[in-house]
C-alpha atoms as a PDB file:
ATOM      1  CA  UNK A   1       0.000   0.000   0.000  1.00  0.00           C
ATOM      2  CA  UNK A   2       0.694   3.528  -1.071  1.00  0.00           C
ATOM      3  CA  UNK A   3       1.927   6.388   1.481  1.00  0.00           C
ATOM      4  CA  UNK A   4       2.630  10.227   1.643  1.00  0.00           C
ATOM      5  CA  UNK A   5       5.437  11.100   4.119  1.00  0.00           C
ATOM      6  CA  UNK A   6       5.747  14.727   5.195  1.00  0.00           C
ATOM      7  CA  UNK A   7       7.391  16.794   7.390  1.00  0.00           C
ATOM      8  CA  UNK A   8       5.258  18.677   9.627  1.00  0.00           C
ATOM      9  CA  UNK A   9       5.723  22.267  11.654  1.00  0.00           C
ATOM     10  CA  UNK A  10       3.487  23.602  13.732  1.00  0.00           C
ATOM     11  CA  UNK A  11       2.134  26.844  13.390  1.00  0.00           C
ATOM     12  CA  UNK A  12       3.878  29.342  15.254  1.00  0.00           C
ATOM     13  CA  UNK A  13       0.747  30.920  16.800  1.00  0.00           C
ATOM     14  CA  UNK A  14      -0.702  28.785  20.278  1.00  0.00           C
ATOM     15  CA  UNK A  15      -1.813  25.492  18.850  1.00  0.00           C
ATOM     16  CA  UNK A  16      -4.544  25.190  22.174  1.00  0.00           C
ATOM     17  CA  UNK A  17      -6.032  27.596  24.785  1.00  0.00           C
ATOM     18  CA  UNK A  18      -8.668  28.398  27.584  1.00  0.00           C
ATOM     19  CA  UNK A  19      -9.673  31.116  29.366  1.00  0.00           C
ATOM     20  CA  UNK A  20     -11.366  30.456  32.487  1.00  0.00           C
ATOM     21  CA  UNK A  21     -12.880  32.876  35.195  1.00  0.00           C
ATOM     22  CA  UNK A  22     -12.597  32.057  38.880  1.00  0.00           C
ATOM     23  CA  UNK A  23     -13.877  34.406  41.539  1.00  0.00           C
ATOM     24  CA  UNK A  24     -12.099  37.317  40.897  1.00  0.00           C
ATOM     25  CA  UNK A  25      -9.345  36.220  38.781  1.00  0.00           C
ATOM     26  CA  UNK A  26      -9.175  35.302  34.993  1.00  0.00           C
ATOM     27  CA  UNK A  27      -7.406  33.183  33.613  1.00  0.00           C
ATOM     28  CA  UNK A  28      -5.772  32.468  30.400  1.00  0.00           C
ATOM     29  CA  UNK A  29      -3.695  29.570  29.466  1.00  0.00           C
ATOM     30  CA  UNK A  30      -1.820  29.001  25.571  1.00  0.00           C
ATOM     31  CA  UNK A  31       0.033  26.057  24.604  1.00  0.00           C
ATOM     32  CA  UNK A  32       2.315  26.730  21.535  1.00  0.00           C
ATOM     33  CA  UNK A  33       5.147  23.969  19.813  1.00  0.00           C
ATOM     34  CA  UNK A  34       8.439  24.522  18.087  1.00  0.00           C
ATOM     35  CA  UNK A  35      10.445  22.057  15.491  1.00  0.00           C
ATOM     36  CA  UNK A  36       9.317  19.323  13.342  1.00  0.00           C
ATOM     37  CA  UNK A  37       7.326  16.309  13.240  1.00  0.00           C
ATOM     38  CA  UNK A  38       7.142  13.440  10.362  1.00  0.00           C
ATOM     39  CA  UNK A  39       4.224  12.245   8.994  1.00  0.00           C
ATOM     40  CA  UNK A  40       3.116   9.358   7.131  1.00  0.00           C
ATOM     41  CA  UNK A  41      -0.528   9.210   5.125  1.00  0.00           C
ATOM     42  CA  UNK A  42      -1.865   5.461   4.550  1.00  0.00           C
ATOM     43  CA  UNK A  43      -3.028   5.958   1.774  1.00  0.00           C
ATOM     44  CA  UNK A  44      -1.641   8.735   0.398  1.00  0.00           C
ATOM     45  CA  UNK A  45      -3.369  11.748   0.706  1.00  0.00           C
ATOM     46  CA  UNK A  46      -3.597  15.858  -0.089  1.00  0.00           C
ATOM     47  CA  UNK A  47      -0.760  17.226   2.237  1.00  0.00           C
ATOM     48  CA  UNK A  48      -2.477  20.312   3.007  1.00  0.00           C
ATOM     49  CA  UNK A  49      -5.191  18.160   4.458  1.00  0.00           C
ATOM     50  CA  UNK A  50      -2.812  15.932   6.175  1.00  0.00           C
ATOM     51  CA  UNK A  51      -0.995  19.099   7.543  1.00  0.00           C
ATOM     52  CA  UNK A  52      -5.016  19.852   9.007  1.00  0.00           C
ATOM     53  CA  UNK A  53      -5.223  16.213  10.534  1.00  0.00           C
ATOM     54  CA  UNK A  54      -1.665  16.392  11.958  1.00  0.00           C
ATOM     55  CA  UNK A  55      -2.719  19.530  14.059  1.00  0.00           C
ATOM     56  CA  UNK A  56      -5.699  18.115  14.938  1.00  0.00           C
ATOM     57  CA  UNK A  57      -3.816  15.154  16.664  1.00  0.00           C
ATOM     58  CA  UNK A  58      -1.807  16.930  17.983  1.00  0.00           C
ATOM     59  CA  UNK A  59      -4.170  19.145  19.560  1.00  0.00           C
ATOM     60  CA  UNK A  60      -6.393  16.666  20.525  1.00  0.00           C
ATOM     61  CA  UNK A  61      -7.495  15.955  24.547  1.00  0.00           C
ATOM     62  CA  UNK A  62      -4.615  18.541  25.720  1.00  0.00           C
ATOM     63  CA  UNK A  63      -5.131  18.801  29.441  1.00  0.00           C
ATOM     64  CA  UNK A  64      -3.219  21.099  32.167  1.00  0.00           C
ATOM     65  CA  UNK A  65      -2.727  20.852  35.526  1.00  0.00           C
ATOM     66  CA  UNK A  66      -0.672  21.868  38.717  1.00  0.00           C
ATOM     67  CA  UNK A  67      -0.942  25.596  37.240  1.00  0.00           C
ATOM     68  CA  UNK A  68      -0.505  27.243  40.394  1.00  0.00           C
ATOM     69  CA  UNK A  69       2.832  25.265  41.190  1.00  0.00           C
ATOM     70  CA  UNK A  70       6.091  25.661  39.629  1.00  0.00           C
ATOM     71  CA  UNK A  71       5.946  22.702  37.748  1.00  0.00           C
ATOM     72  CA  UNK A  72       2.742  22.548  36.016  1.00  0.00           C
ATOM     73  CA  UNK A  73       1.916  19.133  34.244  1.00  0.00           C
ATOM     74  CA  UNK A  74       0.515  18.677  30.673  1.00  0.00           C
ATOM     75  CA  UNK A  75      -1.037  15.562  28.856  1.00  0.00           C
ATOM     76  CA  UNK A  76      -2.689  15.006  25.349  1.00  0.00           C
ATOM     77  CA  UNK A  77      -4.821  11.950  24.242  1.00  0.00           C
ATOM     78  CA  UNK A  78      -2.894  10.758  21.787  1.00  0.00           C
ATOM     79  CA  UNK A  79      -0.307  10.187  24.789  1.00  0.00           C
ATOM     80  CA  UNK A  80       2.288  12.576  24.099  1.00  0.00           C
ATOM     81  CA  UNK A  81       5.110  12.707  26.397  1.00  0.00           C
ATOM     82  CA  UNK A  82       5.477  16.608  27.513  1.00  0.00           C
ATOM     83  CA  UNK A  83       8.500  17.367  30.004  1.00  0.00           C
ATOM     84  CA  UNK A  84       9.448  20.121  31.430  1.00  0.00           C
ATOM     85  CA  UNK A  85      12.369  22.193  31.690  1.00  0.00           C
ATOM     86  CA  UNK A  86      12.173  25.512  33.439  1.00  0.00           C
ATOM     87  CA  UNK A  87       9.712  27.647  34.874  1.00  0.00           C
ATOM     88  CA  UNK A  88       9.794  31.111  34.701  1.00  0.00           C
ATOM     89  CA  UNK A  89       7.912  33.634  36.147  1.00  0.00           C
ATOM     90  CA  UNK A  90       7.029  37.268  33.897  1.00  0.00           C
ATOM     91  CA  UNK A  91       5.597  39.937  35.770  1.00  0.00           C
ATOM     92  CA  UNK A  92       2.826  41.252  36.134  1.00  0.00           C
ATOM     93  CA  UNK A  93       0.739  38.439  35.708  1.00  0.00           C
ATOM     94  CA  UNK A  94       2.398  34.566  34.099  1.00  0.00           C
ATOM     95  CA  UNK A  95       4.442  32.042  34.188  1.00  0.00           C
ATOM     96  CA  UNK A  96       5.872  30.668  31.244  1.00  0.00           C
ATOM     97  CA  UNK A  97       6.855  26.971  31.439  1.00  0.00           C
ATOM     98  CA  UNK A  98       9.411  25.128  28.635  1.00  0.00           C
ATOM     99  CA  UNK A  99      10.261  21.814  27.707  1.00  0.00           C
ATOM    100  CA  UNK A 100      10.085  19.021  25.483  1.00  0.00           C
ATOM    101  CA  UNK A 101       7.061  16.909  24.249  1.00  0.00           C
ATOM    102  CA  UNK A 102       7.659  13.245  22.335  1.00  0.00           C
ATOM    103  CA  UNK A 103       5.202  12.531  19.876  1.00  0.00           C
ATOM    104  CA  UNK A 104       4.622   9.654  18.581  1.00  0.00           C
ATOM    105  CA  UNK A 105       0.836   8.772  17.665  1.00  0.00           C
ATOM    106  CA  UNK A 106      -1.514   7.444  15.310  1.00  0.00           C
ATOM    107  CA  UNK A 107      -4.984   8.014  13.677  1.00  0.00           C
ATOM    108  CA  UNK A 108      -7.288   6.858  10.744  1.00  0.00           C
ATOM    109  CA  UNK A 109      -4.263   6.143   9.151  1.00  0.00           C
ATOM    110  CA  UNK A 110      -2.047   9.153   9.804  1.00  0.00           C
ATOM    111  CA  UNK A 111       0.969   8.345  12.096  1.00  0.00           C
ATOM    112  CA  UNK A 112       3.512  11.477  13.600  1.00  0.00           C
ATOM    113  CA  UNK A 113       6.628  10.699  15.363  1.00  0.00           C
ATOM    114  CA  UNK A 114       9.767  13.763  16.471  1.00  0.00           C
ATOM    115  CA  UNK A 115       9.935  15.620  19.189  1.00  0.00           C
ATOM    116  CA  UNK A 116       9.200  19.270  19.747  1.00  0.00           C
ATOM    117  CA  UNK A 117       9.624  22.330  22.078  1.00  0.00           C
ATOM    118  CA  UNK A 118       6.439  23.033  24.168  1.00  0.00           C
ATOM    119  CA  UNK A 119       6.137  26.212  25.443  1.00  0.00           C
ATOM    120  CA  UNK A 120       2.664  26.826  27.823  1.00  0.00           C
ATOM    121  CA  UNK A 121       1.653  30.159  28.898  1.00  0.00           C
ATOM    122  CA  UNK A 122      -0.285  30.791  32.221  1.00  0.00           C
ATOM    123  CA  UNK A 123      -1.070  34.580  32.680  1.00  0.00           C
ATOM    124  CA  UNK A 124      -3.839  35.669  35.822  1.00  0.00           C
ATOM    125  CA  UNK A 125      -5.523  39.040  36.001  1.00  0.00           C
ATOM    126  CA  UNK A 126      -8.077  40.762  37.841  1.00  0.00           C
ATOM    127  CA  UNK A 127     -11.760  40.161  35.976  1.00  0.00           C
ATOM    128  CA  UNK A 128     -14.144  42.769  35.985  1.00  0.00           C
ATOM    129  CA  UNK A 129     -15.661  41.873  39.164  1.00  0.00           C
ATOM    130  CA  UNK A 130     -12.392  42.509  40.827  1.00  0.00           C
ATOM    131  CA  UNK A 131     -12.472  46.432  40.808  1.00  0.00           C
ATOM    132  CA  UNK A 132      -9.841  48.565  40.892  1.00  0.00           C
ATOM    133  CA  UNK A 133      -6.926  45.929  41.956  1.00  0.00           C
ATOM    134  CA  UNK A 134      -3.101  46.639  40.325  1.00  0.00           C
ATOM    135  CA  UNK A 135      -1.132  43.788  39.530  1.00  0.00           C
ATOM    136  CA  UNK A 136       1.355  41.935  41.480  1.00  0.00           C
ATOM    137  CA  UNK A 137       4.329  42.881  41.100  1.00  0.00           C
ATOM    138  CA  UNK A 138       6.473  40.181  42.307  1.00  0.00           C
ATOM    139  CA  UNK A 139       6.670  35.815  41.855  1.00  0.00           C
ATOM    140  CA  UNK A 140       5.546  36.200  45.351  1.00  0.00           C
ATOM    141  CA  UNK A 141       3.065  38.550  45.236  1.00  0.00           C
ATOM    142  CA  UNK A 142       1.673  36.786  42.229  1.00  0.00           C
ATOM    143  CA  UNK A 143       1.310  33.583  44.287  1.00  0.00           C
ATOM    144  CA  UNK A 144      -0.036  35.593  47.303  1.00  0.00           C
ATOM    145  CA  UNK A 145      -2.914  36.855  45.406  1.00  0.00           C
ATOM    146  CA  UNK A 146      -3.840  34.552  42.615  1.00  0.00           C
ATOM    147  CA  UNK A 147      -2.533  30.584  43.984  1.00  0.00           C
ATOM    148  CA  UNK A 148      -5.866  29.625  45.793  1.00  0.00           C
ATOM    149  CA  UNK A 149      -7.575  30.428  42.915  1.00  0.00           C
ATOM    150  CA  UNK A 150      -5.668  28.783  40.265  1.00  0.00           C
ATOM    151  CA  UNK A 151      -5.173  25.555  42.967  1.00  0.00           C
ATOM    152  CA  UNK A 152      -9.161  25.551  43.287  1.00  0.00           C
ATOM    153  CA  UNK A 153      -9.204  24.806  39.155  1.00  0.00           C
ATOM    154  CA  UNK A 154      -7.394  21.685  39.144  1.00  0.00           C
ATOM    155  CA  UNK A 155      -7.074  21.620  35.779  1.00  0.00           C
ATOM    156  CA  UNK A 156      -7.847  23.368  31.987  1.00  0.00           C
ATOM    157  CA  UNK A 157      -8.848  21.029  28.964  1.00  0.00           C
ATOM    158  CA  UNK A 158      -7.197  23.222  26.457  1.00  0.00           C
ATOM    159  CA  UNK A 159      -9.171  23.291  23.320  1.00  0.00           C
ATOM    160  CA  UNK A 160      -7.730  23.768  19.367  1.00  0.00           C
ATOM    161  CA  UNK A 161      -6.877  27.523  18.516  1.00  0.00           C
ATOM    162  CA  UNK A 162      -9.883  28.789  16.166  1.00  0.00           C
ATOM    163  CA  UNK A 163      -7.604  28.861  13.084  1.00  0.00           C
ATOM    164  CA  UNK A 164      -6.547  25.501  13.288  1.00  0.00           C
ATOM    165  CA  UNK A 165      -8.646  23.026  10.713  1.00  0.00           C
ATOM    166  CA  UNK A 166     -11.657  24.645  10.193  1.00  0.00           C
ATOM    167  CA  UNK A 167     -14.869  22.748   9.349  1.00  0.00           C
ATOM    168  CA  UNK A 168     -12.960  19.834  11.468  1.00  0.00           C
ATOM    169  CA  UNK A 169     -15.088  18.969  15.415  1.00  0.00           C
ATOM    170  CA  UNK A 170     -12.900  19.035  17.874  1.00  0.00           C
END
């Protein structure tokens, strides 16, 4: 049988995200990739389309948790292997976590395998209901202020970034 193999890069722009409100605090969370995948097609296929259903593999079931800690855990569905590297800490408001993720999964007949660069983006702010409250200023303050509220969430399914294979369910 017949196959299309293809290299495969992400797009550049968050590949998943949420935004969740809690209390007084909203939050945002974006999961973008760096480097290259290969893909195989059985059967052979259109590779724009296969580019469509590598994304949405690799998108699909993304779940976050432990975002109020310094290491905050990711998983996907198709049982990607994310670890982390560093945690780092940008004022006012996120944390921006790095690492690796090992792909190697298969669908209707499309199969990826590499590894990539994760990095997830955590940023807390005041919502509207929280009035006139400035930012925090420090890793502590940030902690101080927003931790019970992101430990309360548990954890954020991320969901496929709207530009990301359109017509396609998630």
């Amino acid at each position: 049988m017949r196959a299309t193999a293809f290299r495969y890069r992400p797009p550049v722009d968050p590949v998943a995200a949420a935004t969740v409100e809690i209390g007084k605090v909203a939050i945002s969370v974006r999961l973008s990739f760096d480097g290259d995948l290969y893909g195989c097609r059985r059967p052979p296929g259109v590779v724009e389309r296969m580019e469509a259903e590598a994304l949405d593999l690799l998108s699909k079931g993304l779940f976050v948790s432990g975002i109020d800690t310094p290491v905050a855990t990711v998983t996907g569905a198709a049982g990607h292997r994310f670890v982390q590297e560093s945690a780092v800490f940008q004022p006012p408001g996120g944390w921006v976590y790095r690492g690796t993720c090992g792909v190697g999964a298969s669908r209707n007949g499309l199969t990826l395998t590499g590894l990539l660069g994760y990095r997830l983006e955590v940023r807390a702010a005041w919502s509207r209901r929280a009035g006139e409250c400035g930012p925090p200023a420090t890793e502590a303050e940030w902690c101080e202020l927003f931790g019970a509220q992101l430990a309360s969430i548990g954890g954020v399914v991320l969901r496929r970034a709207s530009m990301l294979s359109p017509g396609t369910p998630p």
